[in-house]
Protein backbone atom coordinates (compact mmCIF):
# COMPACT_ATOMS: atom_id res chain seq x y z
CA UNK A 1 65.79 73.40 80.60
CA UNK A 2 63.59 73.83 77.70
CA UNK A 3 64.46 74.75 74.25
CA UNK A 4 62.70 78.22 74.36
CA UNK A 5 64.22 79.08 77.72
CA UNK A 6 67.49 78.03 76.26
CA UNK A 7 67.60 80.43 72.94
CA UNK A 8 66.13 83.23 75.49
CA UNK A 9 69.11 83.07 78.04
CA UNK A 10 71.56 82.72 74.37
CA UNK A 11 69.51 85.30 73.10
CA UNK A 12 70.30 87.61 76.46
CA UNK A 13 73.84 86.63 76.45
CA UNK A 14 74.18 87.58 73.06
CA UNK A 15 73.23 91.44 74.20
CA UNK A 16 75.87 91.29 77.07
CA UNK A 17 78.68 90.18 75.19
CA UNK A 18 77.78 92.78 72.57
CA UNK A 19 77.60 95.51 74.93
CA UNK A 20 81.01 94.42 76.61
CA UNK A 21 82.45 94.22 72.64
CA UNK A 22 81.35 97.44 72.57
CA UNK A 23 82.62 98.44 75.64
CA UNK A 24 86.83 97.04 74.31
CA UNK A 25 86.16 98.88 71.45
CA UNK A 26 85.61 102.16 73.10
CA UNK A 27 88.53 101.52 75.37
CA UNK A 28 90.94 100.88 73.15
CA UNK A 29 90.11 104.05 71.03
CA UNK A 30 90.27 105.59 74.41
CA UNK A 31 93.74 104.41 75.09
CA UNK A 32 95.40 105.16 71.50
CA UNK A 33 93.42 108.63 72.14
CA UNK A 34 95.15 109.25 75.42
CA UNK A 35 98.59 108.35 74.41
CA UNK A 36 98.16 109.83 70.96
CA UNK A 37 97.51 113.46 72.00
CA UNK A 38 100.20 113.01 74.37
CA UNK A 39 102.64 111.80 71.92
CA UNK A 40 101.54 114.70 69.31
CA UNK A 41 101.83 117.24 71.67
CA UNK A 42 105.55 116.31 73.40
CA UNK A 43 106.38 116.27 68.85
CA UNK A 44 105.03 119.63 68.76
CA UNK A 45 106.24 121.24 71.77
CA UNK A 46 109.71 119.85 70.60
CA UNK A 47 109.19 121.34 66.83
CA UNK A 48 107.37 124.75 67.85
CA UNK A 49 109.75 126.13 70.00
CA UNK A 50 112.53 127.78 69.15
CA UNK A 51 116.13 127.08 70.27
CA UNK A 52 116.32 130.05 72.94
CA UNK A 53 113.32 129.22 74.46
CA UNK A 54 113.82 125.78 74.97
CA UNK A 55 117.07 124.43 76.33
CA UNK A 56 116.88 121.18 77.28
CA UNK A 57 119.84 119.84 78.73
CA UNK A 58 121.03 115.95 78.26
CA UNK A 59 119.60 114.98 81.49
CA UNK A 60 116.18 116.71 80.44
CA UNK A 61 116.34 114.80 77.11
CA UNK A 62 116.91 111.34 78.79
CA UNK A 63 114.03 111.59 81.48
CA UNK A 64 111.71 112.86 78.41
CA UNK A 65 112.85 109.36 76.40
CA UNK A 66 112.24 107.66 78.74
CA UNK A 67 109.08 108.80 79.80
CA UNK A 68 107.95 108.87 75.94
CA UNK A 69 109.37 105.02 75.83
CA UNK A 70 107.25 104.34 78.99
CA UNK A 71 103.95 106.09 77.44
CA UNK A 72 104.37 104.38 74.15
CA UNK A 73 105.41 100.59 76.03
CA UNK A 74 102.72 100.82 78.55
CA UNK A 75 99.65 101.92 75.82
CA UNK A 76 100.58 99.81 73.22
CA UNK A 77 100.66 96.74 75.99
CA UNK A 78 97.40 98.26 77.34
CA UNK A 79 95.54 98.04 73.93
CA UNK A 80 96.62 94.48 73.13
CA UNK A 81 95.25 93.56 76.19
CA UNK A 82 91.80 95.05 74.91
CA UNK A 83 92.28 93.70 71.77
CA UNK A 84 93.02 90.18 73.01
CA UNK A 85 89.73 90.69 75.33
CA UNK A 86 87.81 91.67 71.94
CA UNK A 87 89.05 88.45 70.27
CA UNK A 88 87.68 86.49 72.97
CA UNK A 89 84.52 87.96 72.58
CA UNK A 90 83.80 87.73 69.17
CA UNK A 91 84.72 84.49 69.45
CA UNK A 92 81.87 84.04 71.94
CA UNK A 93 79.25 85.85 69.75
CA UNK A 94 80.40 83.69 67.01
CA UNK A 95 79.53 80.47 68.90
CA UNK A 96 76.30 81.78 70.16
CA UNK A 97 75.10 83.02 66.76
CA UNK A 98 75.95 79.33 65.75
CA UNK A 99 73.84 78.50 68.36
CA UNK A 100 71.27 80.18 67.58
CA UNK A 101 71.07 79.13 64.09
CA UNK A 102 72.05 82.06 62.80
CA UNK A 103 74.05 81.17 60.14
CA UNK A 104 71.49 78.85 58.83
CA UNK A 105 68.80 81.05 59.23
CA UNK A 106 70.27 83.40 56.62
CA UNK A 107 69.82 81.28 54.04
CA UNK A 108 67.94 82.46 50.58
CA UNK A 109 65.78 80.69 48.62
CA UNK A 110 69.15 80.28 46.76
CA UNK A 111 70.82 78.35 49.81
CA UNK A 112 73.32 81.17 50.45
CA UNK A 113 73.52 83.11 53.37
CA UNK A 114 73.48 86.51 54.08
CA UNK A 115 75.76 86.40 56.27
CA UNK A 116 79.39 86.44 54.65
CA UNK A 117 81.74 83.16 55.24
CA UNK A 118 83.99 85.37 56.98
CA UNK A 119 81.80 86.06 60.18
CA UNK A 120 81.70 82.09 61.09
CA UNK A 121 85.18 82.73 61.73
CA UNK A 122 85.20 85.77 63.49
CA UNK A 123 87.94 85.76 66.54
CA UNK A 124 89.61 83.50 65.31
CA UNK A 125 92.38 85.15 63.51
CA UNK A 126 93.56 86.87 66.39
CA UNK A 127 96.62 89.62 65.43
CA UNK A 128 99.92 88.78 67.16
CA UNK A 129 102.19 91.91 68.13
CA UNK A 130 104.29 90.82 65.69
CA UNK A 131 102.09 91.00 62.49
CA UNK A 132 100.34 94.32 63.84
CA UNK A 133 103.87 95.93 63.92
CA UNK A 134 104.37 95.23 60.17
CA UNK A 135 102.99 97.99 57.78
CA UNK A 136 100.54 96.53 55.92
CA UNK A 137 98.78 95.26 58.83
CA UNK A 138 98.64 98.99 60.00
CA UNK A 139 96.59 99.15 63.78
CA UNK A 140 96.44 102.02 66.37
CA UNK A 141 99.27 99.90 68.29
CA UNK A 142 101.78 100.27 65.23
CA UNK A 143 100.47 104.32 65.17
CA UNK A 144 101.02 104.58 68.79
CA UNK A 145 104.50 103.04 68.57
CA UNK A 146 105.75 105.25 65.87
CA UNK A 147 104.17 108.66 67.00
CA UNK A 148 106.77 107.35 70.51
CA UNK A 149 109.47 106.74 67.98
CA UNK A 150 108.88 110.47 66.24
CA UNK A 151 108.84 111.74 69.61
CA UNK A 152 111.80 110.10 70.59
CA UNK A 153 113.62 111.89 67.13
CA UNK A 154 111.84 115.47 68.13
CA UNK A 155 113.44 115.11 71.45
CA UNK A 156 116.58 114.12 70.29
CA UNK A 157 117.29 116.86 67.53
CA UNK A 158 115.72 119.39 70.03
C-alpha cells in the first residue's frame, strides 16, 4: 500500500468516525431529551393539580417511584453507554489526525500549533459515573438523575 492510498483511506475514515461522533452526540441529547420531558412532566402533573383532583393512593405512589427510579436508572445507564462510545471515538480521530500529521501541520512560522495541546489528548480523560455525579462536573446524566430525584419528592408530598 502506498503512502497516498494510505492518507486517502485515513482521510475517509476520518469522515466516518466523525459522522458516527456525530451520530453519539445526537443520541445522547436524544436520550436526556426523552427522559427529561418525561421527568418534567410526572413534577408538574404532581405540582399542578390540586389535592381533590388527584388522589393518589400509597400503592399509586409506589408504582409511580418506581417507575420514575426505572426511567431515571435506565437513561442515565443508556447515556453513559453513548458517552463511553463517544470516548472511544475521539480517541480514534485523535490517533488518525496524528496520523495524518495533523498536529504538525498546524504549525506557524512561530513553531506553535493551531491546534490547542488539549486536542492531542482528546478521549482520553474519559468521565467516570462517579465524577459526573459530583456538581461541578455538572452533565445531562447528573440533570437526569436529579429531575428523577425531584420527581421522586413531587410524588411523595403529592
Amino acid at each position: 500500500m502506498d503512502q497516498l492510498s494510505k492518507e486517502n483511506k485515513l482521510i475517509e475514515m476520518h469522515k466516518i468516525v466523525r459522522e458516527e461522533l456525530s451520530y453519539r452526540r445526537s443520541r445522547q441529547q436524544q436520550i436526556f431529551t426523552w427522559s427529561s420531558a418525561i421527568l418534567v412532566a410526572i413534577i408538574a402533573a404532581m405540582l399542578i393539580s390540586n389535592s381533590n383532583s388527584l388522589v393518589i393512593t400509597i400503592q399509586g405512589k409506589l408504582i409511580a417511584i418506581i417507575l420514575v427510579t426505572m426511567i431515571s436508572l435506565v437513561s442515565s445507564n443508556w447515556q453513559m453507554k453513548q458517552r463511553k462510545l463517544l470516548t472511544d471515538l475521539q480517541i480514534v480521530v485523535t490517533r488518525i489526525m496524528k496520523e495524518l500529521g495533523y498536529f504538525s501541520l498546524s504549525q506557524t512560522s512561530d513553531n506553535k500549533s493551531v491546534l490547542p495541546s488539549s486536542w492531542e489528548n482528546w478521549g482520553q480523560n474519559y468521565s467516570s459515573l462517579k465524577s459526573q455525579l459530583k456538581i461541578n462536573h455538572p452533565t445531562k446524566i447528573l440533570v437526569t438523575i436529579m429531575l428523577g430525584i425531584a420527581a421522586i419528592f413531587a410524588i411523595l408530598l403529592r
